[in-house]
Protein backbone atom coordinates (compact mmCIF):
# COMPACT_ATOMS: atom_id res chain seq x y z
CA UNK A 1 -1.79 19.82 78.70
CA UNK A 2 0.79 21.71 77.21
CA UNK A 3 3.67 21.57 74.87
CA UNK A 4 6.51 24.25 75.98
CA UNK A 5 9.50 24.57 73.82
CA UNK A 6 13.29 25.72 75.74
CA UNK A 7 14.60 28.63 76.62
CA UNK A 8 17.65 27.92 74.08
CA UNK A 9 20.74 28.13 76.65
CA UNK A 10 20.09 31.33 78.03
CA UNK A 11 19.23 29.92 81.47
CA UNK A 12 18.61 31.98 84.23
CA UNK A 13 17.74 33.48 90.37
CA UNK A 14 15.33 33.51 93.63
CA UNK A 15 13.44 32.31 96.59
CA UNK A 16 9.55 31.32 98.68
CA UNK A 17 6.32 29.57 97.46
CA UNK A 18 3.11 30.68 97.17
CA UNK A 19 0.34 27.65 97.12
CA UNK A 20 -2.54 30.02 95.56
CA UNK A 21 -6.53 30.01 96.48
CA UNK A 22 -7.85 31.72 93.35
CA UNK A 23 -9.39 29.74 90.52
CA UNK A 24 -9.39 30.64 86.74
CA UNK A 25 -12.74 31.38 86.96
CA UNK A 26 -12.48 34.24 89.11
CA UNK A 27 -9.91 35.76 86.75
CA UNK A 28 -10.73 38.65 85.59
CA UNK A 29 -9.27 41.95 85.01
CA UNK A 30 -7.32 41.91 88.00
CA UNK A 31 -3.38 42.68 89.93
CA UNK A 32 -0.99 39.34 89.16
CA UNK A 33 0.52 39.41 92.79
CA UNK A 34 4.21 37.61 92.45
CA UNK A 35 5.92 35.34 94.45
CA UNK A 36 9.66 34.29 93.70
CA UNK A 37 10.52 30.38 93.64
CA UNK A 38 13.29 28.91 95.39
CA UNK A 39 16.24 27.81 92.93
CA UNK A 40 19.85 25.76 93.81
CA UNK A 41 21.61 28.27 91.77
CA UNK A 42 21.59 30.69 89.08
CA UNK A 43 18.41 31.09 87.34
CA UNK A 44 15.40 29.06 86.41
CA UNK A 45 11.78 27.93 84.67
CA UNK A 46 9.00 26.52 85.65
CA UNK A 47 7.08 25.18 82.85
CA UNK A 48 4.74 22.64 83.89
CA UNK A 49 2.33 22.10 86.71
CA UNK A 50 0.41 19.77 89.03
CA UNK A 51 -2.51 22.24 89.34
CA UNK A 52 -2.23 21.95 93.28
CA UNK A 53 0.19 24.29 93.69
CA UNK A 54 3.33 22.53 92.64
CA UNK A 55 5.45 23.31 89.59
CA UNK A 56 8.19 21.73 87.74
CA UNK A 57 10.85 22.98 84.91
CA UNK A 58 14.42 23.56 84.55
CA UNK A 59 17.15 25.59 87.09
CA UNK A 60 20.79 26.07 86.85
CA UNK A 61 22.95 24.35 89.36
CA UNK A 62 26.35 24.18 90.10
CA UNK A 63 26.55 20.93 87.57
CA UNK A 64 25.05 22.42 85.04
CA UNK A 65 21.28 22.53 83.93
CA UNK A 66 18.43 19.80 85.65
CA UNK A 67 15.34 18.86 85.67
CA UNK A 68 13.71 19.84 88.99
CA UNK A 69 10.33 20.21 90.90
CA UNK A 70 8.63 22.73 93.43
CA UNK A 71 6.29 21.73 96.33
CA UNK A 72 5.70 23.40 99.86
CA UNK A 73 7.95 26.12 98.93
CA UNK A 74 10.89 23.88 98.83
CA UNK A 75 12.36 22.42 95.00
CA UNK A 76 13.81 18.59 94.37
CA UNK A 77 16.52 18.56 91.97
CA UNK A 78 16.82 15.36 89.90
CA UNK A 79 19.65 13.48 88.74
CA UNK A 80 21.32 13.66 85.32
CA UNK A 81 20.48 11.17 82.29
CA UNK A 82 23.86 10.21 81.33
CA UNK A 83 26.28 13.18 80.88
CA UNK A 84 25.69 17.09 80.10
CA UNK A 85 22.10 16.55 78.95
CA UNK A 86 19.63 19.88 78.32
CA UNK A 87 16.27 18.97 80.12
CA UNK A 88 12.77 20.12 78.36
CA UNK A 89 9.95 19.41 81.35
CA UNK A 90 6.77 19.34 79.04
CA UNK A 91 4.48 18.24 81.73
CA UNK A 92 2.93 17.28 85.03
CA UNK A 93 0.46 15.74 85.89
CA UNK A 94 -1.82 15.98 89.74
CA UNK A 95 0.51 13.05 91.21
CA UNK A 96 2.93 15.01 90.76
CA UNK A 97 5.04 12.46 87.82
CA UNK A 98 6.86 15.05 85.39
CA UNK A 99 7.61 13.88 81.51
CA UNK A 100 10.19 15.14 79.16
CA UNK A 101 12.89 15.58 77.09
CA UNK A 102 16.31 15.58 77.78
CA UNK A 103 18.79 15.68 74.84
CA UNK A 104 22.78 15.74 74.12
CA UNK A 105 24.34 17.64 71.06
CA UNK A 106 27.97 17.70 69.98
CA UNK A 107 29.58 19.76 67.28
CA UNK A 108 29.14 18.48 63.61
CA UNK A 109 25.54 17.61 63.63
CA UNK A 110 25.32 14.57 66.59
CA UNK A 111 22.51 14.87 68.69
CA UNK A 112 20.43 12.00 70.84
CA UNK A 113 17.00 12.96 72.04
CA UNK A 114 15.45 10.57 75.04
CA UNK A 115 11.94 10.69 76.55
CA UNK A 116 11.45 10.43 80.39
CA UNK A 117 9.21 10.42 83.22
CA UNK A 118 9.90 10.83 86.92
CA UNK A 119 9.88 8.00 89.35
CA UNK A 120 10.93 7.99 92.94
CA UNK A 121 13.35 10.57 92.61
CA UNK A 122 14.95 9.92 89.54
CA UNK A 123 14.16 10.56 86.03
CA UNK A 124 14.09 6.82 83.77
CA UNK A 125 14.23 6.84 80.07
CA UNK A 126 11.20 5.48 78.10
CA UNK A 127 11.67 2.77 75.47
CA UNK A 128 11.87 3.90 71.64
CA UNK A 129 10.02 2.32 68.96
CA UNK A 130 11.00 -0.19 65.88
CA UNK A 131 14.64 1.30 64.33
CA UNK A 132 13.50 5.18 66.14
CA UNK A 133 16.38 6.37 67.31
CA UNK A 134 15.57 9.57 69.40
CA UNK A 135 12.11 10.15 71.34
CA UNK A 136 10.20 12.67 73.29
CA UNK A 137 7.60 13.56 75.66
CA UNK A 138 4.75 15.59 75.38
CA UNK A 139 2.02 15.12 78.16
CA UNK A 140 1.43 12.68 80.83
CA UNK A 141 -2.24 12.78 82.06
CA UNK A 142 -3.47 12.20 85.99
CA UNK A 143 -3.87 7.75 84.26
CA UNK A 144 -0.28 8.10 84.29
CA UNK A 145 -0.66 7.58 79.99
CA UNK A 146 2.13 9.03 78.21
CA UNK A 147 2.35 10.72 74.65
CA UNK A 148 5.11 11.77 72.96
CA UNK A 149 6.68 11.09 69.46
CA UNK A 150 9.58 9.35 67.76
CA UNK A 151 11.90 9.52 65.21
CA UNK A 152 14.78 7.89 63.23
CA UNK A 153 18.05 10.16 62.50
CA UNK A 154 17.98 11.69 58.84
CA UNK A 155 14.42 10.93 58.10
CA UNK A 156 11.41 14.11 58.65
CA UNK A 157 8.97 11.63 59.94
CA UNK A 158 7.40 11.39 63.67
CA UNK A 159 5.26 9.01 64.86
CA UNK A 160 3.25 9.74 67.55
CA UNK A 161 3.38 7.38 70.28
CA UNK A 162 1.88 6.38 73.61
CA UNK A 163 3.76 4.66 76.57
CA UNK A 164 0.18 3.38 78.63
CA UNK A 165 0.22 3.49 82.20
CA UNK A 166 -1.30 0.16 82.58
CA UNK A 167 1.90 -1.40 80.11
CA UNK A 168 4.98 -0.42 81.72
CA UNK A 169 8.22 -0.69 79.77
CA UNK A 170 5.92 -0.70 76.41
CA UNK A 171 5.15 1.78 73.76
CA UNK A 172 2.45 1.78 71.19
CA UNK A 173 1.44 3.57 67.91
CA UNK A 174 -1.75 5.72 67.83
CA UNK A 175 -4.31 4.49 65.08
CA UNK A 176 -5.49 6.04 62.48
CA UNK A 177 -2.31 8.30 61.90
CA UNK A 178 -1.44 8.04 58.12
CA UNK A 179 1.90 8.36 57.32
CA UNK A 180 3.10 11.67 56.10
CA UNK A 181 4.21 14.79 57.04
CA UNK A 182 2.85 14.92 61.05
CA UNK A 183 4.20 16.63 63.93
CA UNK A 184 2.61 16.72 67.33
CA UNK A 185 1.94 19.45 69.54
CA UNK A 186 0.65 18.89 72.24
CA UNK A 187 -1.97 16.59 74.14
CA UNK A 188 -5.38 16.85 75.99
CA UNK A 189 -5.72 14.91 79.03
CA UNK A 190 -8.48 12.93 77.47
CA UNK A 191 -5.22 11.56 75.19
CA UNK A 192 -6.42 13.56 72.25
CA UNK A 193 -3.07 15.09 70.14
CA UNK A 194 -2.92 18.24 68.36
CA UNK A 195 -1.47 17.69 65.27
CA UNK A 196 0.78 19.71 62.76
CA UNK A 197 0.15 18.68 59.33
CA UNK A 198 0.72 20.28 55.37
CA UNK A 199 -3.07 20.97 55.65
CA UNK A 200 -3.00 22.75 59.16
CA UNK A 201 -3.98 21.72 62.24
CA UNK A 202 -6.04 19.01 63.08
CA UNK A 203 -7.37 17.14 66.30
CA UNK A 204 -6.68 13.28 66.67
CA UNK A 205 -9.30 11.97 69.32
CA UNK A 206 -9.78 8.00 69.56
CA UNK A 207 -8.57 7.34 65.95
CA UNK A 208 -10.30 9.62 64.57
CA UNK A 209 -8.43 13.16 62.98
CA UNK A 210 -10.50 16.54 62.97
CA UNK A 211 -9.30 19.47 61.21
CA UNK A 212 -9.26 22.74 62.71
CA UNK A 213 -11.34 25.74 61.84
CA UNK A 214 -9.54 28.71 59.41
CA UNK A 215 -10.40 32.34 58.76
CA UNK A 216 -9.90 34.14 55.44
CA UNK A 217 -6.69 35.83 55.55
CA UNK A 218 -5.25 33.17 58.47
CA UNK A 219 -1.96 32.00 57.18
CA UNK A 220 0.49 29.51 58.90
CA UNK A 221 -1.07 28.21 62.31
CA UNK A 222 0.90 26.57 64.56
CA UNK A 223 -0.71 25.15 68.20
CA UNK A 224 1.04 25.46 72.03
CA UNK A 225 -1.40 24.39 74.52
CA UNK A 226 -4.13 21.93 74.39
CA UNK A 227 -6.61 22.04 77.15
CA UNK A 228 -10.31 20.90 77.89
CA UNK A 229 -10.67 20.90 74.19
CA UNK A 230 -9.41 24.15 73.03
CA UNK A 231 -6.59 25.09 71.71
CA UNK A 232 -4.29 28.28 71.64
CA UNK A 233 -1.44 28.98 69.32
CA UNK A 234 -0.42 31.67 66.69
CA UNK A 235 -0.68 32.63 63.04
CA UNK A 236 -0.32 35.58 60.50
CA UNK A 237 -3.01 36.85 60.04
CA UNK A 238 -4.05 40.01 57.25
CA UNK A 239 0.20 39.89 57.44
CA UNK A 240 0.22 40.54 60.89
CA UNK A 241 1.50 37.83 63.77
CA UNK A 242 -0.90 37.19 66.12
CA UNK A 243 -2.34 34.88 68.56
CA UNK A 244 -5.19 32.16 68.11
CA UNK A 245 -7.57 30.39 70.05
CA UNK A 246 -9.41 27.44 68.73
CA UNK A 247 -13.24 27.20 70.40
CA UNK A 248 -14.58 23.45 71.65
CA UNK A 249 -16.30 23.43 68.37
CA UNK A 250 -12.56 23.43 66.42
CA UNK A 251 -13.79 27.53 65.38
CA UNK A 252 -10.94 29.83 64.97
CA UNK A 253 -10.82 33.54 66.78
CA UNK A 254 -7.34 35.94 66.77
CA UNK A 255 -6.78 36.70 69.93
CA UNK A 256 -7.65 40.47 70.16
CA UNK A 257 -4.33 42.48 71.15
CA UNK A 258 -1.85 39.69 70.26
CA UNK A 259 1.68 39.16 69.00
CA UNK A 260 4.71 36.42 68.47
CA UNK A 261 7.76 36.18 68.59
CA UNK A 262 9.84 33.36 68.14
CA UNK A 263 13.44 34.30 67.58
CA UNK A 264 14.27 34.96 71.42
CA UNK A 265 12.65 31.71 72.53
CA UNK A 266 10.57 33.43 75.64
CA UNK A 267 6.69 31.56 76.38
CA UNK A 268 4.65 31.20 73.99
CA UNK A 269 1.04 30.90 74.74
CA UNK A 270 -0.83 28.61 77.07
CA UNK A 271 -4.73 27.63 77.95
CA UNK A 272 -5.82 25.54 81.40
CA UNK A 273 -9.49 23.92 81.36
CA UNK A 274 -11.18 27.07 81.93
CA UNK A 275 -9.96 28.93 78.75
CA UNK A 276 -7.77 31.11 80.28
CA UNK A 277 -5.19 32.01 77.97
CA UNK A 278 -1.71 33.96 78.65
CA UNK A 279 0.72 35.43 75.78
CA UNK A 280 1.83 38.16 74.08
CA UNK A 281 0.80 41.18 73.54
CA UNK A 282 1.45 43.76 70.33
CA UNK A 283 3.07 46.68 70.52
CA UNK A 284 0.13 49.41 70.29
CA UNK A 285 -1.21 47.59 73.52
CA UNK A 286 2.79 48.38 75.55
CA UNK A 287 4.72 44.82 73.90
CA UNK A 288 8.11 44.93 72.72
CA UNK A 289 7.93 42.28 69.59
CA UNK A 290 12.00 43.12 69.44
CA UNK A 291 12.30 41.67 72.76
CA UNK A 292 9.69 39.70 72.97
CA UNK A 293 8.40 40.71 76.32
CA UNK A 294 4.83 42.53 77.19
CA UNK A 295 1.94 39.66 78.03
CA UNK A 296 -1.74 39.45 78.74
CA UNK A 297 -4.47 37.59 79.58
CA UNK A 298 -7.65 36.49 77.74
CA UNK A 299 -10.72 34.34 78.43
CA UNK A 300 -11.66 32.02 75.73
CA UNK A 301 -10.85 34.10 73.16
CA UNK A 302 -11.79 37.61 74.70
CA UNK A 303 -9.51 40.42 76.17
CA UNK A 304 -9.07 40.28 80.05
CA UNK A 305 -5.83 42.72 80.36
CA UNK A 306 -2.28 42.70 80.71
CA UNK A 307 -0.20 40.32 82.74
CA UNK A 308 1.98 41.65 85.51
CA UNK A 309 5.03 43.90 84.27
CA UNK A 310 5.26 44.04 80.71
CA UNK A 311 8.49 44.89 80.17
CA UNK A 312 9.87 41.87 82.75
CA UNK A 313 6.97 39.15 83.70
CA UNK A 314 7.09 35.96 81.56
CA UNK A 315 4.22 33.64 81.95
CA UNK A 316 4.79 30.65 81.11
CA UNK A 317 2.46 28.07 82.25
CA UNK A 318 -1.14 28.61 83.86
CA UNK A 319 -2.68 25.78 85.66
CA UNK A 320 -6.27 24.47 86.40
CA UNK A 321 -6.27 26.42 89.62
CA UNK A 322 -5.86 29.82 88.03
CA UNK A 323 -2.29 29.90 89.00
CA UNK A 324 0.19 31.15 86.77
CA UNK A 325 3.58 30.23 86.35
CA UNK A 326 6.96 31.63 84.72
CA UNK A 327 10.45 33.74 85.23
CA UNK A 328 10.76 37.41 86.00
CA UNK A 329 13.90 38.85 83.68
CA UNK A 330 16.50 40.95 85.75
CA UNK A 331 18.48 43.63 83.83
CA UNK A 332 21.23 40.84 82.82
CA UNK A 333 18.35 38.79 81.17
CA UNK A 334 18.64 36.31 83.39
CA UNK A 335 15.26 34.63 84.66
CA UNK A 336 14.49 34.43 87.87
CA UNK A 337 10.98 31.92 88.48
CA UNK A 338 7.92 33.24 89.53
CA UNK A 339 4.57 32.00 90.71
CA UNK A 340 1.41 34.76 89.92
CA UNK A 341 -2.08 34.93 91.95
CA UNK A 342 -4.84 36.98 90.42
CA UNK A 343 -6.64 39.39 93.22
């Protein structure tokens, strides 16, 4: 699973589905053969998947921004959560239930942040914790389990949180989770939680927390995707911003190639089962760190190539089936979503 963070408000135009037949472990240096998805309006993202072929995200419509999913070749739009809500889909999982965030902000600082899933057509709001006064989603996994985090207005603190398949309407803390500075990342389907801590990143499986390997000169790691055991994410390393992949073993590599950039909000990185990994690529290899476009491909840690058109294609999430998903950017900027096959 993954954790994707929003495209800000610079949302997003397009049209016809491509279920793909390749698998990530044909991948290899190869042509990333587009496909538009179909969109109710101006602009959208996918960024989650059910691994079969279906995708879900976010699209403009003529009411503003919503959650919605793609199947067939044809999308499902979902109704608001109360009233001019921004809509973060973090996951899916092979039934095809989506999980998320959807949040409200108003001028001078007020802000509510709600958790949801996906239920016959409509998107319900999952319960909060204690005195937490805001909640999100993270990952769902094919159980139907939940995990997310919550929070209480003015205070730093999250506490990680699961909302169990087999307890509807409840929501549990994980043990073993002291209580200081934590923030989740993103979550394995086994339930395991990548973790953001003061003394890096670290691996909470069945109550028990597992720091991640280091390098000498590795400086401020931060995780995105959480798959099969490995992780990817990004650090500076030697002063330079790069990419990381964490091994089964918790080992860390830099991603040969790689860059970040995180002031224009496009993908970050991601990782399915396999290992195959998509994000950016630096400058000397044809990325644009200034625009934050130009993205490639690896395989557990080694260089495959580069991803589509570098100066438009934005991956943004890769499922289990090799398929990768994300937004092609017109000459306004505006995304248009995509669905990639490697042949």
């Amino acid at each position: 699973m993954h954790r994707y963070r929003l495209l800000g408000g610079a949302l997003l135009v397009a049209a016809a589905l491509l279920v793909p037949t390749s698998t990530a472990s044909a991948a290899a240096a190869c042509t990333w053969r587009p496909t538009a998805l179909p969109v109710p309006g101006k602009g959208g993202l996918p960024t989650a998947t059910d691994h079969q072929g279906g995708f879900a995200g976010i699209a403009g419509t003529a009411d503003g921004q919503r959650a919605l999913t793609w199947k067939n070749g044809a999308y499902s739009v979902f109704p608001e959560i109360g009233f001019r809500r921004s809509y973060e889909v973090t996951d899916e999982n092979r039934a095809g239930t989506i999980v998320g965030t959807a949040q409200f902000h108003l001028w001078g600082g007020y802000s509510q942040s709600t958790a949801f899933r996906s239920r016959d057509g409509v998107l319900e709001e999952l319960p909060k914790l204690g005195n937490n006064t805001k909640a999100a989603a993270l990952g769902i996994n094919d159980a139907g389990d939940i995990t997310g985090y919550v929070w209480e207005d003015g205070l730093g603190l999250k506490t990680v949180v699961r909302w169990p398949a087999a307890q509807p309407g409840t929501v549990t803390t994980l043990p073993g989770l002291p209580p200081d500075p934590t923030w989740p990342q993103a979550v394995d389907e086994d339930g395991s939680v990548l973790l953001l801590r003061d003394s890096g990143l670290a691996v909470w499986r069945d109550g028990t927390i597992t720091q991640l390997g280091t390098l000498p000169g590795l400086r401020h790691p931060s995780g995105d995707a959480f798959s099969n055991g490995r992780v990817v994410g990004y650090a500076v390393y030697n002063d330079k911003k790069v990419g990381v992949y964490w091994d089964q073993q918790g080992a860390a590599h830099v991603l040969p190639n790689s860059s970040y950039n995180l002031s224009n909000g496009n993908p970050r990185f991601d990782i399915n089962r396999d290992g195959l990994i998509t994000g950016r690529i630096d400058e000397a290899h044809g990325g644009n760190d200034l625009s934050g476009t130009g993205y490639g491909v690896w395989r557990q840690g080694a260089w495959v190539s580069n991803f589509g058109d570098i100066k438009l294609d934005l991956p943004s999430r890769i499922g289990d089936d090799g398929t990768v998903a994300g937004a092609r950017m017109d000459a306004e900027r505006i995304f248009h979503p995509y669905v990639w096959r490697c042949s």
